[in-house]
N, C-alpha and C. Protein backbone atom coordinates (compact mmCIF):
# COMPACT_ATOMS: atom_id res chain seq x y z
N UNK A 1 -37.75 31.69 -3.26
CA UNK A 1 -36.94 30.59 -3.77
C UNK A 1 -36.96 29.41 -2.80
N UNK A 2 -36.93 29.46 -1.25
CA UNK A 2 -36.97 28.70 -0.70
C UNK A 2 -38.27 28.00 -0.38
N UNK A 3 -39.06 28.50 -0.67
CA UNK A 3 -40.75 28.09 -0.70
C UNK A 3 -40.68 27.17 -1.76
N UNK A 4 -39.92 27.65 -3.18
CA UNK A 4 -40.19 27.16 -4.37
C UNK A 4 -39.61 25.69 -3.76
N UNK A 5 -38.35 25.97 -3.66
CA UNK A 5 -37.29 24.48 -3.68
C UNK A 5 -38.02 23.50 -2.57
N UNK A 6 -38.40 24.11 -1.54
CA UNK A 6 -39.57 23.21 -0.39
C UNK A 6 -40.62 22.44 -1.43
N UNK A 7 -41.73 23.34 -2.51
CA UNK A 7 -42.43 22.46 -2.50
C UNK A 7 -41.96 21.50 -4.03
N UNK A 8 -40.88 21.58 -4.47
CA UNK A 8 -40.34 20.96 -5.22
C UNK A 8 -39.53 19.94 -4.89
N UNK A 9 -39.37 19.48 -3.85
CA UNK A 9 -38.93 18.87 -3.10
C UNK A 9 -39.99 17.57 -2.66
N UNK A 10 -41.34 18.10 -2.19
CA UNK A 10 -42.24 17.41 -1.84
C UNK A 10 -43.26 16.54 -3.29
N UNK A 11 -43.44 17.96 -4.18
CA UNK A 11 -43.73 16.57 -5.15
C UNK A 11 -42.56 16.13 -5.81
N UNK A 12 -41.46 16.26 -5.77
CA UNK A 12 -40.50 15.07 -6.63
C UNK A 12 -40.86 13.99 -5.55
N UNK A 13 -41.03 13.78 -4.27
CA UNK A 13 -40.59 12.75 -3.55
C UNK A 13 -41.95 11.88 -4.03
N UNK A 14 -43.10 12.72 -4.21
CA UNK A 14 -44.42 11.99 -4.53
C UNK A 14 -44.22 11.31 -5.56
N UNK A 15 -43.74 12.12 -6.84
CA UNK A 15 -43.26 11.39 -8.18
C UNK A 15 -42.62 10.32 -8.01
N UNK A 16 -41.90 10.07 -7.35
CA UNK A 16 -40.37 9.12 -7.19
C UNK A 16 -41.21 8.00 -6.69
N UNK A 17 -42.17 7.86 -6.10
CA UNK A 17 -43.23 6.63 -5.68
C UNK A 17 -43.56 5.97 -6.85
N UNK A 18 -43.61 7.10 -7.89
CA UNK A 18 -44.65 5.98 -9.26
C UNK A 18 -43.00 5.73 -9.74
N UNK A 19 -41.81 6.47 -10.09
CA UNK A 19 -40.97 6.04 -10.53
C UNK A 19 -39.63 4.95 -9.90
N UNK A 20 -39.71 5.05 -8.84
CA UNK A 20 -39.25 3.57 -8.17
C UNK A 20 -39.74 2.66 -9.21
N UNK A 21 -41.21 2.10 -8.73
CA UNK A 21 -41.31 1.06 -9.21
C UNK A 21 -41.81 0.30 -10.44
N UNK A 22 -41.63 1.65 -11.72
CA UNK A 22 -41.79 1.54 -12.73
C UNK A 22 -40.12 1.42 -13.45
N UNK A 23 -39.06 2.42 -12.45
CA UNK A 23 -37.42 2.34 -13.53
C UNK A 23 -36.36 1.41 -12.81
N UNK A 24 -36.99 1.12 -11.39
CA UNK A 24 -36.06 0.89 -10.21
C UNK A 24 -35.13 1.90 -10.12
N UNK A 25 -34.51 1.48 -8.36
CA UNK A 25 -33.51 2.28 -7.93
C UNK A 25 -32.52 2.27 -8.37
N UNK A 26 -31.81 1.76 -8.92
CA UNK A 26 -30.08 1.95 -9.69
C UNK A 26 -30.51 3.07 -10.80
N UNK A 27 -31.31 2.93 -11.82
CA UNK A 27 -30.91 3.59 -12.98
C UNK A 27 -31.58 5.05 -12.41
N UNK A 28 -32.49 5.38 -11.47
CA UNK A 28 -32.92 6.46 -10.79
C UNK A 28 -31.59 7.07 -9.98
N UNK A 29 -31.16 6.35 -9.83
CA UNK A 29 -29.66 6.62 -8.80
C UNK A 29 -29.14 7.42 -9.80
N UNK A 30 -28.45 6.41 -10.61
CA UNK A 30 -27.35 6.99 -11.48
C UNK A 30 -27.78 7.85 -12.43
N UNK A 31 -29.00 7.61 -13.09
CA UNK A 31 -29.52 8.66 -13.85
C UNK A 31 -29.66 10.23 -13.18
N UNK A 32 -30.06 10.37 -11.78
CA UNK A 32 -30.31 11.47 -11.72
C UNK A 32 -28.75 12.19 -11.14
N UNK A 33 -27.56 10.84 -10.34
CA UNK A 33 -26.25 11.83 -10.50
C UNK A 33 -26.15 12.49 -11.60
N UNK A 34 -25.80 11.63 -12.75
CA UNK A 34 -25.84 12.79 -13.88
C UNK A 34 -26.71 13.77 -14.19
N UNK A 35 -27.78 14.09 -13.87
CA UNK A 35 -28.53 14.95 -13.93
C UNK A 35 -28.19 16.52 -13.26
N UNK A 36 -27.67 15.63 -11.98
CA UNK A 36 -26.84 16.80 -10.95
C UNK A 36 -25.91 17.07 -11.26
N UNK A 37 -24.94 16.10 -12.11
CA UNK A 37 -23.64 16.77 -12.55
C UNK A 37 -23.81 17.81 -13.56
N UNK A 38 -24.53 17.65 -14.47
CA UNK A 38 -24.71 18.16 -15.08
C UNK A 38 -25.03 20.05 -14.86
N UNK A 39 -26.44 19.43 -13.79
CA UNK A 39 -26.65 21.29 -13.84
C UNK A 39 -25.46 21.89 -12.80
N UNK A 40 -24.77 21.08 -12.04
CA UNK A 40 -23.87 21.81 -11.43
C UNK A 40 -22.33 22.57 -12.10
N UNK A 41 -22.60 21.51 -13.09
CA UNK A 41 -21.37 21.97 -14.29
C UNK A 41 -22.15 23.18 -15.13
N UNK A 42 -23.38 23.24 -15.39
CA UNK A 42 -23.98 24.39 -16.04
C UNK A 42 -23.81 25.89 -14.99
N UNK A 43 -24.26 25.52 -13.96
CA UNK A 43 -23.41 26.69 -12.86
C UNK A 43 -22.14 27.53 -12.55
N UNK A 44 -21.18 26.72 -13.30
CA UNK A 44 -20.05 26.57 -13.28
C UNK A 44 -19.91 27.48 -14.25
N UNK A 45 -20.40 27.20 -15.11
CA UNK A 45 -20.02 27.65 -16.40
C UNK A 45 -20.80 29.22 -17.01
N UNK A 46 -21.66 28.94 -16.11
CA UNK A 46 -22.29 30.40 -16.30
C UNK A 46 -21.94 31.18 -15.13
N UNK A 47 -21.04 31.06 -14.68
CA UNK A 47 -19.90 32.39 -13.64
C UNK A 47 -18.68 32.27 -14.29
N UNK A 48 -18.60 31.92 -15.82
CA UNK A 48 -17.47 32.12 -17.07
C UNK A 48 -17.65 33.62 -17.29
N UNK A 49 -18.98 33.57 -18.01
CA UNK A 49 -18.71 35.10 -18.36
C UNK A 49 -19.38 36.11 -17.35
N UNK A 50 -19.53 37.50 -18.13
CA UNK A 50 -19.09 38.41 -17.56
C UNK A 50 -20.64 38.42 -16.95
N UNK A 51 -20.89 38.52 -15.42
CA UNK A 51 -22.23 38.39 -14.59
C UNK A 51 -23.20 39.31 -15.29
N UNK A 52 -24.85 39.03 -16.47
CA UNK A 52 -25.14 40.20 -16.47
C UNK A 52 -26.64 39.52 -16.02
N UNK A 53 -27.87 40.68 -16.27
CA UNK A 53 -29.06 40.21 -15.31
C UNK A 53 -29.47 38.67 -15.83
N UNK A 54 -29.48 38.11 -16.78
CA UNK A 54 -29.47 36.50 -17.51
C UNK A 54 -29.18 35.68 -16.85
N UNK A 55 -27.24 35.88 -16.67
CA UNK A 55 -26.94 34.93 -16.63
C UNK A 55 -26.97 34.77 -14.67
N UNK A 56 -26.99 36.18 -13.99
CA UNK A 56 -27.85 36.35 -12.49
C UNK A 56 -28.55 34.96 -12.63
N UNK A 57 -29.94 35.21 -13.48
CA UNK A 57 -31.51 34.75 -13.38
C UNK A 57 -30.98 33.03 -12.96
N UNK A 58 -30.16 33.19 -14.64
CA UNK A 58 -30.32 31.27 -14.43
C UNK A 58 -29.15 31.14 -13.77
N UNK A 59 -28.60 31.25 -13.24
CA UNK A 59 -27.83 30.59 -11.91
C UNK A 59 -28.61 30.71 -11.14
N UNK A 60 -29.76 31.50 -10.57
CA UNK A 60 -30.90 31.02 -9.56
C UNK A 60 -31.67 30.20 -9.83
N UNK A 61 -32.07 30.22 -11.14
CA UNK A 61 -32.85 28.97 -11.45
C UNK A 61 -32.44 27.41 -11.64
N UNK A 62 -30.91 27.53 -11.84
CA UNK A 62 -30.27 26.20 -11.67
C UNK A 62 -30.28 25.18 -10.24
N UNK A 63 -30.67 26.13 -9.18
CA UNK A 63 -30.95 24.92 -8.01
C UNK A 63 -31.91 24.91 -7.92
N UNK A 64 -32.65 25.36 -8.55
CA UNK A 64 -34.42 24.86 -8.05
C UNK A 64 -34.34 23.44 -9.14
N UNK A 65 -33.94 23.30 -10.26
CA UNK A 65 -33.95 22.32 -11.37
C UNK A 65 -33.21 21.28 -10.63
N UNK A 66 -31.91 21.63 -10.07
CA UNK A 66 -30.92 20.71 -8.87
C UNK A 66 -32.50 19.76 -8.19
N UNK A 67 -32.93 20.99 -7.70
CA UNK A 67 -33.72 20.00 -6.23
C UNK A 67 -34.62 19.20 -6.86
N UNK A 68 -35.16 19.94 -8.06
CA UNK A 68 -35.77 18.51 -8.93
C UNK A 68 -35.77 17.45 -8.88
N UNK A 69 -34.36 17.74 -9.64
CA UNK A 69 -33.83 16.46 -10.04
C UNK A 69 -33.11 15.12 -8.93
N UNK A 70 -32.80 16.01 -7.86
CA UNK A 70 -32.76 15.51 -6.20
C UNK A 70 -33.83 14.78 -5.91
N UNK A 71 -34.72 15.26 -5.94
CA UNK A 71 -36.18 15.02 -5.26
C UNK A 71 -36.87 13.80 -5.94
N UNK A 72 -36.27 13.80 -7.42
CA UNK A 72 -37.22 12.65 -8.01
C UNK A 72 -36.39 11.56 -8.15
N UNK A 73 -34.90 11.38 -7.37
CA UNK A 73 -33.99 10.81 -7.79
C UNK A 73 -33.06 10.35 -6.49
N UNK A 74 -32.28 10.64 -6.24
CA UNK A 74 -31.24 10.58 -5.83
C UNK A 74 -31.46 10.40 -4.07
N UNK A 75 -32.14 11.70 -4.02
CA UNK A 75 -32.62 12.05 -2.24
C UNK A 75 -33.30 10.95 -2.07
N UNK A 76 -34.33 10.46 -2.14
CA UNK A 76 -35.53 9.50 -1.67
C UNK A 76 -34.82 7.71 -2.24
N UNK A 77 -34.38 8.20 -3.25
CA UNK A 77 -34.10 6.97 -3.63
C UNK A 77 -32.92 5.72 -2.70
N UNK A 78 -31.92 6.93 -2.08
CA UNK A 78 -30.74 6.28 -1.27
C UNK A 78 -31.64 5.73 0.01
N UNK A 79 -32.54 6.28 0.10
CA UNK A 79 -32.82 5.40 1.48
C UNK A 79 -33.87 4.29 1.19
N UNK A 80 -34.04 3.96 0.52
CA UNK A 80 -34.75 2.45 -0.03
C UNK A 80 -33.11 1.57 -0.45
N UNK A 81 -32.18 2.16 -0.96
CA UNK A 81 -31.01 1.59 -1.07
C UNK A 81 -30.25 1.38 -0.17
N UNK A 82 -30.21 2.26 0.65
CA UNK A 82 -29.92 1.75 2.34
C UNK A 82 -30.35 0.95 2.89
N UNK A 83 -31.77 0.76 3.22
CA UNK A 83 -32.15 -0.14 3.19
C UNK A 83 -32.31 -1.83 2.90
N UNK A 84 -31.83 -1.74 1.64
CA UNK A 84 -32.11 -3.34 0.83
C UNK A 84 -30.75 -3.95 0.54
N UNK A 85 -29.91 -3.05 0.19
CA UNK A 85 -28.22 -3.37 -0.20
C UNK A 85 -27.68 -4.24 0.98
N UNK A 86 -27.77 -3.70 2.09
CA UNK A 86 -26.73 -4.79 2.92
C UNK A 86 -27.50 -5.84 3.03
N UNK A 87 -26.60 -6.95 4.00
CA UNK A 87 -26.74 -8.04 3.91
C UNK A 87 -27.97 -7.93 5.58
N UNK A 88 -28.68 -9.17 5.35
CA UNK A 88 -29.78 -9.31 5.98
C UNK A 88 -29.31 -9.15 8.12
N UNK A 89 -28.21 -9.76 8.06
CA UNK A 89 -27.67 -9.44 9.15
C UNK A 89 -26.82 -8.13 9.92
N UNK A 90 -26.43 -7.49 8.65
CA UNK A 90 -25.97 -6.18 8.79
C UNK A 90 -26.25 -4.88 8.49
N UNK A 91 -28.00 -5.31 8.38
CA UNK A 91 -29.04 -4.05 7.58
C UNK A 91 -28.81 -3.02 8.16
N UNK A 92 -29.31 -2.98 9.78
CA UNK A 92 -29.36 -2.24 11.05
C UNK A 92 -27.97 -1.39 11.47
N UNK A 93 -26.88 -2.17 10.87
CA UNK A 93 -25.59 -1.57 11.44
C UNK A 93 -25.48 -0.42 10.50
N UNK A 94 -25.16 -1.21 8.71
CA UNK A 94 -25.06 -0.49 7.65
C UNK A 94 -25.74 0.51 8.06
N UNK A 95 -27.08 0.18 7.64
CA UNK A 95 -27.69 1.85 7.93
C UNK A 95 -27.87 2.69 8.94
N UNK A 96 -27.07 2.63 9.89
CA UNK A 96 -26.83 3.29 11.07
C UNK A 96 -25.74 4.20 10.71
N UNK A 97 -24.14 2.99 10.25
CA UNK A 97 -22.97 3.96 9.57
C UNK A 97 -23.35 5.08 8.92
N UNK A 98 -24.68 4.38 7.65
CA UNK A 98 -24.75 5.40 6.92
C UNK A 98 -25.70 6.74 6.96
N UNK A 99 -26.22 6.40 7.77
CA UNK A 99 -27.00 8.13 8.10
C UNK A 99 -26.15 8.43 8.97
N UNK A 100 -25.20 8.28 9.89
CA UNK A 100 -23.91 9.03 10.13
C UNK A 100 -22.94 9.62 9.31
N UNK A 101 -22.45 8.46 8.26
CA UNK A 101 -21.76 9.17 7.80
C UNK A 101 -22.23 10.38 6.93
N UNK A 102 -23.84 10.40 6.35
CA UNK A 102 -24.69 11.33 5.86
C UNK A 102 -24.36 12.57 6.28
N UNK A 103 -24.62 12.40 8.06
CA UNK A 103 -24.89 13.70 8.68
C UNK A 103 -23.56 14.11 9.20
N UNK A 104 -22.45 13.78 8.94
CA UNK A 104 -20.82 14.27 9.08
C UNK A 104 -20.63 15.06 7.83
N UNK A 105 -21.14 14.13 6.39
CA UNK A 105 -20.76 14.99 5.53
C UNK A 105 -21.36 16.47 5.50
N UNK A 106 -22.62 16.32 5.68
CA UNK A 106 -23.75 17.60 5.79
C UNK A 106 -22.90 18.67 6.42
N UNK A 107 -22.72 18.00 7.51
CA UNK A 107 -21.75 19.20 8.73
C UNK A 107 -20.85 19.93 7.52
N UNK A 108 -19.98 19.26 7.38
CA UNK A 108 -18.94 19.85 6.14
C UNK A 108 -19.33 20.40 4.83
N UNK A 109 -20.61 19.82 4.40
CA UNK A 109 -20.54 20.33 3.16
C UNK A 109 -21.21 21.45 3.26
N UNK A 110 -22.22 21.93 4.36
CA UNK A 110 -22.50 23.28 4.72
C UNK A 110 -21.60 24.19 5.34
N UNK A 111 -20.54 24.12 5.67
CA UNK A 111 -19.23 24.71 5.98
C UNK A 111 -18.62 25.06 4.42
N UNK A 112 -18.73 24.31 4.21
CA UNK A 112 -17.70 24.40 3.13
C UNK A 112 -18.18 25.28 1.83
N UNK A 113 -19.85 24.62 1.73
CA UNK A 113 -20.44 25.59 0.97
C UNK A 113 -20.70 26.89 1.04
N UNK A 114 -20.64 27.56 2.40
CA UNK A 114 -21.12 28.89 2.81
C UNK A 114 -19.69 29.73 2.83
N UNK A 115 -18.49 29.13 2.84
CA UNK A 115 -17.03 29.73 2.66
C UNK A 115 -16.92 29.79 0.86
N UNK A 116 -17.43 28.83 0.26
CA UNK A 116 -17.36 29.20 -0.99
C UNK A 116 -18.11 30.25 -1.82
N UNK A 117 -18.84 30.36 -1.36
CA UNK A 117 -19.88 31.29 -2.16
C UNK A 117 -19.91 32.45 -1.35
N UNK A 118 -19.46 32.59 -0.26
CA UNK A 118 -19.10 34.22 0.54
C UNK A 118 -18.44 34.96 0.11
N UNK A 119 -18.84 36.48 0.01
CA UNK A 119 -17.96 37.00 -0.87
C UNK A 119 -16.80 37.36 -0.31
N UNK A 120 -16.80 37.44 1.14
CA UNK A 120 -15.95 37.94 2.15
C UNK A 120 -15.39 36.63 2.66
N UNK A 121 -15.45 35.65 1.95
CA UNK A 121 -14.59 34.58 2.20
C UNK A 121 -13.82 34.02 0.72
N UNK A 122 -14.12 32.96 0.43
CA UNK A 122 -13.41 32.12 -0.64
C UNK A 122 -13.92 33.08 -2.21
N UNK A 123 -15.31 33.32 -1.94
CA UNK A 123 -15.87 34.20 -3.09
C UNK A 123 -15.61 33.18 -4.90
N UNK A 124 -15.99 31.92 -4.61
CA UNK A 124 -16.31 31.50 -5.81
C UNK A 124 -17.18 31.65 -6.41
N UNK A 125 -18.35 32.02 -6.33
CA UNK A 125 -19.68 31.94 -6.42
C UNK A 125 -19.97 31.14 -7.43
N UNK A 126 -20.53 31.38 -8.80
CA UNK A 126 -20.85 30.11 -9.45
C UNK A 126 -19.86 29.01 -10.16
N UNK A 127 -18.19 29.00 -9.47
CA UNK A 127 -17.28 28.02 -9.10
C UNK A 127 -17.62 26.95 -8.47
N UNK A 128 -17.89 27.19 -7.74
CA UNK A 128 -18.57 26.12 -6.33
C UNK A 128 -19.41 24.90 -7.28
N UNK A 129 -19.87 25.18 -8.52
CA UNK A 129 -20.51 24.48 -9.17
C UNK A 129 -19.24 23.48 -9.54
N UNK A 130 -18.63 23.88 -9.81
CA UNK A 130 -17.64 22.83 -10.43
C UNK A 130 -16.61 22.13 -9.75
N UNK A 131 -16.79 22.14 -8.27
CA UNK A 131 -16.28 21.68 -7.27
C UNK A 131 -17.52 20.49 -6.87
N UNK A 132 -18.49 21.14 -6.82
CA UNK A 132 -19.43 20.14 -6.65
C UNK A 132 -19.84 18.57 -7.73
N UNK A 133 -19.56 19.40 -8.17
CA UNK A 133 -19.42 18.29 -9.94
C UNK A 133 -18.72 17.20 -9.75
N UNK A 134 -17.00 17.69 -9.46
CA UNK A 134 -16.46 16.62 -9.53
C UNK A 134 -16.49 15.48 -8.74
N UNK A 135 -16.89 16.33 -7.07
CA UNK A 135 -17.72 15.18 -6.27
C UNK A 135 -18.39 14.11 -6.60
N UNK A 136 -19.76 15.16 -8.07
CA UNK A 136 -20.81 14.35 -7.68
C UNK A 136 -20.27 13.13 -8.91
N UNK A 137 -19.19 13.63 -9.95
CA UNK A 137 -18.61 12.57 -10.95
C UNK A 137 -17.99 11.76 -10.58
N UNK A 138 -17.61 11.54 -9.37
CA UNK A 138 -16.94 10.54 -8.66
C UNK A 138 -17.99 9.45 -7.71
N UNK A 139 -19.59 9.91 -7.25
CA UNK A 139 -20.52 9.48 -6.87
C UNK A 139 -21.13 8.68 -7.96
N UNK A 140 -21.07 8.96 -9.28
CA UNK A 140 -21.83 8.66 -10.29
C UNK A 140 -20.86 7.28 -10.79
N UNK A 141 -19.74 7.19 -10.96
CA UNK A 141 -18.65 6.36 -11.21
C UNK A 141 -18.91 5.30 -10.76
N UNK A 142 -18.90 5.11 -9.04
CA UNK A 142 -18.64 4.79 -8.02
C UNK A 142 -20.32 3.64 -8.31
N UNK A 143 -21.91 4.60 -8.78
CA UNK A 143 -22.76 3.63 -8.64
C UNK A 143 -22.64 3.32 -10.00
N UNK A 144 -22.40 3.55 -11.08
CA UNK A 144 -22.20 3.40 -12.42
C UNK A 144 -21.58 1.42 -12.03
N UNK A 145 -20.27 1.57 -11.29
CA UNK A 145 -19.74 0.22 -11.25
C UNK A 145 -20.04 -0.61 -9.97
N UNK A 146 -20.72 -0.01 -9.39
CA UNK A 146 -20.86 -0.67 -7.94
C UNK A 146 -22.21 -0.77 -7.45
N UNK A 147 -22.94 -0.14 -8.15
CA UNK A 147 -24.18 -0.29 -7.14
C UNK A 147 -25.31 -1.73 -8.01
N UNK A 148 -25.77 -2.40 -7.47
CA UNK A 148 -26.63 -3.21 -8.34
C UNK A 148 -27.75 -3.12 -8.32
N UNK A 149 -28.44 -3.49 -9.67
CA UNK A 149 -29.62 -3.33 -9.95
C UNK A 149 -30.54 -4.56 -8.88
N UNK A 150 -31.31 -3.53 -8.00
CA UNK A 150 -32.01 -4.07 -7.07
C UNK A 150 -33.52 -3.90 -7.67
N UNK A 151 -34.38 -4.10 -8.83
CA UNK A 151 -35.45 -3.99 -8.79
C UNK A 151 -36.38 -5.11 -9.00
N UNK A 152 -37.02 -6.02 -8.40
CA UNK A 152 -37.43 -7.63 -8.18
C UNK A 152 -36.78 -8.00 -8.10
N UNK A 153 -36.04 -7.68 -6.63
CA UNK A 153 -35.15 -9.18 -6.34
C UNK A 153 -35.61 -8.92 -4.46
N UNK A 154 -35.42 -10.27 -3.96
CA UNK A 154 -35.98 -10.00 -2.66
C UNK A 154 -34.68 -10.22 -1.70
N UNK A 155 -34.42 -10.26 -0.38
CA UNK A 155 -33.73 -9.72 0.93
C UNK A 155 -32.77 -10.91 0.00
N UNK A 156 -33.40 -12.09 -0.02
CA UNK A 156 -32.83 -13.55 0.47
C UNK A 156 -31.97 -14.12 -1.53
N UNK A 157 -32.11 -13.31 -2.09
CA UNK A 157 -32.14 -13.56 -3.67
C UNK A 157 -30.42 -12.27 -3.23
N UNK A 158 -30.86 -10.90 -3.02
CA UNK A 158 -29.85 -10.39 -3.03
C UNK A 158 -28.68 -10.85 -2.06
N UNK A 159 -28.38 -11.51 -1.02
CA UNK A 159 -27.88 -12.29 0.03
C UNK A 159 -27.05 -12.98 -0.63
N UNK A 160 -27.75 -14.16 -1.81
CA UNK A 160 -27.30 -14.63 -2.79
C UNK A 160 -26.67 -14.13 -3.48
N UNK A 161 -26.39 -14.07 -3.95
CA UNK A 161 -25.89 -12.85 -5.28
C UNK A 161 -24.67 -12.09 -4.46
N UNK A 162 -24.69 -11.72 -3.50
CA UNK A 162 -23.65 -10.62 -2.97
C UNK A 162 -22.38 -11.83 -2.59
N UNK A 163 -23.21 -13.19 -2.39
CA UNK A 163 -22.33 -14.14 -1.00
C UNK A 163 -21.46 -14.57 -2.36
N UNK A 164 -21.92 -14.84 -3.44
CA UNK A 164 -21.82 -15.60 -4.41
C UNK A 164 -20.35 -14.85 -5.60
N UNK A 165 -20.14 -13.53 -5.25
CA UNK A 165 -19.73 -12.58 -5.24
C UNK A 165 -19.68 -12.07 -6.58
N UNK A 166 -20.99 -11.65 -7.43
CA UNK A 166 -21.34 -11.64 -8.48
C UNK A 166 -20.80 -10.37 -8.90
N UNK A 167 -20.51 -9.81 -9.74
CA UNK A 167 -20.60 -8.28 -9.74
C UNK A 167 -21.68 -7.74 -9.33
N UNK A 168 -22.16 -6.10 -9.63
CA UNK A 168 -23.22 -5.89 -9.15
C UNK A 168 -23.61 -5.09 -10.39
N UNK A 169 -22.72 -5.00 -11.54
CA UNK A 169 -23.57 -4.87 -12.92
C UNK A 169 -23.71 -5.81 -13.47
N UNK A 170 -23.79 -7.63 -12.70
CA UNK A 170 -24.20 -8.47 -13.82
C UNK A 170 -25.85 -9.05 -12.49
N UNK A 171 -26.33 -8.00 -11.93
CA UNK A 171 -27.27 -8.67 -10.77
C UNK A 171 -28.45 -8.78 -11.37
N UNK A 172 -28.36 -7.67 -12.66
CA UNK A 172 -30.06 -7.59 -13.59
C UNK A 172 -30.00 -9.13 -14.40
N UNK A 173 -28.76 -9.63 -14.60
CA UNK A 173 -28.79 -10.65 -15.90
C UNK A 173 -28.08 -11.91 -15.10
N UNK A 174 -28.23 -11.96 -13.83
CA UNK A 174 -28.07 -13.41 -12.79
C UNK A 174 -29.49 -13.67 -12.69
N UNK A 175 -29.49 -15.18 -12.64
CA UNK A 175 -30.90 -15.63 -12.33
C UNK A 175 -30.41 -16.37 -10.61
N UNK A 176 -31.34 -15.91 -9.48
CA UNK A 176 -31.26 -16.66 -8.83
C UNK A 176 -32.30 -17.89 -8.72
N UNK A 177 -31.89 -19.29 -8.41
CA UNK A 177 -32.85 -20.36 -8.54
C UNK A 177 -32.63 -21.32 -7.59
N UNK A 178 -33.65 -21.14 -6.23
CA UNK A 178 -33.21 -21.65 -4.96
C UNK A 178 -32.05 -21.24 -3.87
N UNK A 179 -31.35 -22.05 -3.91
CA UNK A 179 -29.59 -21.32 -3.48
C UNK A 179 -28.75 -21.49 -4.17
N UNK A 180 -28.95 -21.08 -5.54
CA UNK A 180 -27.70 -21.45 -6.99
C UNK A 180 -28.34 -20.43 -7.81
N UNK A 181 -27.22 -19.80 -8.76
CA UNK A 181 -27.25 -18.75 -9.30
C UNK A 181 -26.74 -18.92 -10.73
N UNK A 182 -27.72 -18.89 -11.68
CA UNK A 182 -27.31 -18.93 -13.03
C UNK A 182 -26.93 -17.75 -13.49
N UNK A 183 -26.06 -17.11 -13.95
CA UNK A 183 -25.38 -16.08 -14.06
C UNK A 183 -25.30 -16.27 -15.94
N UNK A 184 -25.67 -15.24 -16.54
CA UNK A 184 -25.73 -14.80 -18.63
C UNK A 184 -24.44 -14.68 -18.39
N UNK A 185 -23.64 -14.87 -19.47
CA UNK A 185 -22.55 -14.33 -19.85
C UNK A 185 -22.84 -13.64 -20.98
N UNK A 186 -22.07 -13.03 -21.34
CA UNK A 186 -21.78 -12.15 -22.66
C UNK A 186 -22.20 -13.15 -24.12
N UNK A 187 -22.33 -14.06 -23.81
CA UNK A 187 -22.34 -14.70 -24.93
C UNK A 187 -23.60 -15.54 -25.10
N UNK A 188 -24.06 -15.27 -23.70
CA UNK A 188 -25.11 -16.23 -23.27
C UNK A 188 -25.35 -17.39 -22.93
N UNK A 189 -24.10 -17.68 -22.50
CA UNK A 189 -24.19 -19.52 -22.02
C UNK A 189 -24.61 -19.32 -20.53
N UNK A 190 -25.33 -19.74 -20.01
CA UNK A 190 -25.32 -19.84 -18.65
C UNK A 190 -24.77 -20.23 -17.52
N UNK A 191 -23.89 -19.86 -17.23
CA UNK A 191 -22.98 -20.69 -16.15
C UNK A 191 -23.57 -21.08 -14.38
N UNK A 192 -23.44 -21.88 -13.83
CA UNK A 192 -24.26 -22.35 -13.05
C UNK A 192 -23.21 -22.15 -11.59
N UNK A 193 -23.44 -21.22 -10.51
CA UNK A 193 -22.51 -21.35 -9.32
C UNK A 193 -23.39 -20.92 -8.21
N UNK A 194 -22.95 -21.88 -7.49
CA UNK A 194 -23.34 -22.20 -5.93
C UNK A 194 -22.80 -21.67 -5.13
């Protein structure tokens, strides 16, 4: 299994090269949280009934589909979003916080995960799925309204747009033009702000 999830791991990340820059990173983001919520809620739900060799099988087979869907999504994708999201002067810091705060959560969430699924500890076993869920439904929320669609737009366009203080679900349907930002409305008039 761990061989499997290794090399499933390596070609999603290969895949995720042609799909960057064919779906961009937001809808790869958010598309594949839900993807994870999903099979983690399917985990969940298959330690409902009563454990027999089946429903064993596919609760093992549900994290190899996880790392999939990780691999072509979510994993590879945050660090091109780390990357490009902050502002041109605070690239270096941002992404410093944030592979810290990465590797704090890691600390914990491998603590936390190995007390849950022990049987001689917390003993949730395919519970843990639905703990993880709600995490990851609160991750999914969070880029659902916050994260913006970064796909053709460059350092100095997104700078714009952030200073300008656009939302970041109206960043696909702002035009930037020079240092002024025509922004669609709902109705389609174009409104013009500097």
């Amino acid at each position: 299994m761990s061989l499997g999830s290794l090399s499933i791991g390596f070609v999603g990340g290969i895949v995720t090269w042609l799909f960057v820059n064919r779906f961009g990173r937001r809808p790869l983001y958010t598309y594949g949280l839900a993807g994870i919520f999903v099979i983690q809620m399917v985990i969940g739900f298959l330690a409902i009934p009563k454990q027999s060799a089946g429903t064993v099988w596919a609760t093992g087979v549900m994290p190899l589909i996880f790392t999939a869907i990780y691999a072509v999504s979510v994993g590879p994708v945050c660090y091109a979003i780390v990357a490009e999201v902050p502002s041109t002067r605070l690239r270096s810091k941002t992404a410093a916080l944030a592979r810290n705060a990465y590797n704090i959560f890691s600390i914990v969430n491998n603590i936390i995960t190995n007390y849950q699924i022990n049987a001689t500890a917390w003993n949730w076993k395919g519970y843990t799925g639905f703990f993880w869920a709600g995490f990851c439904g609160l991750c999914w929320v969070w880029s659902y309204f916050r994260l913006p669609k970064l796909k053709d737009r460059t350092f100095a366009q997104l700078d714009i747009l952030f200073e300008s203080k656009i939302p970041a679900r109206q960043f696909k349907n702002s035009e930037v033009n020079g240092m002024a930002i025509i922004s669609e409305g709902a109705s389609g008039d174009g409104e013009l702000t500097s």
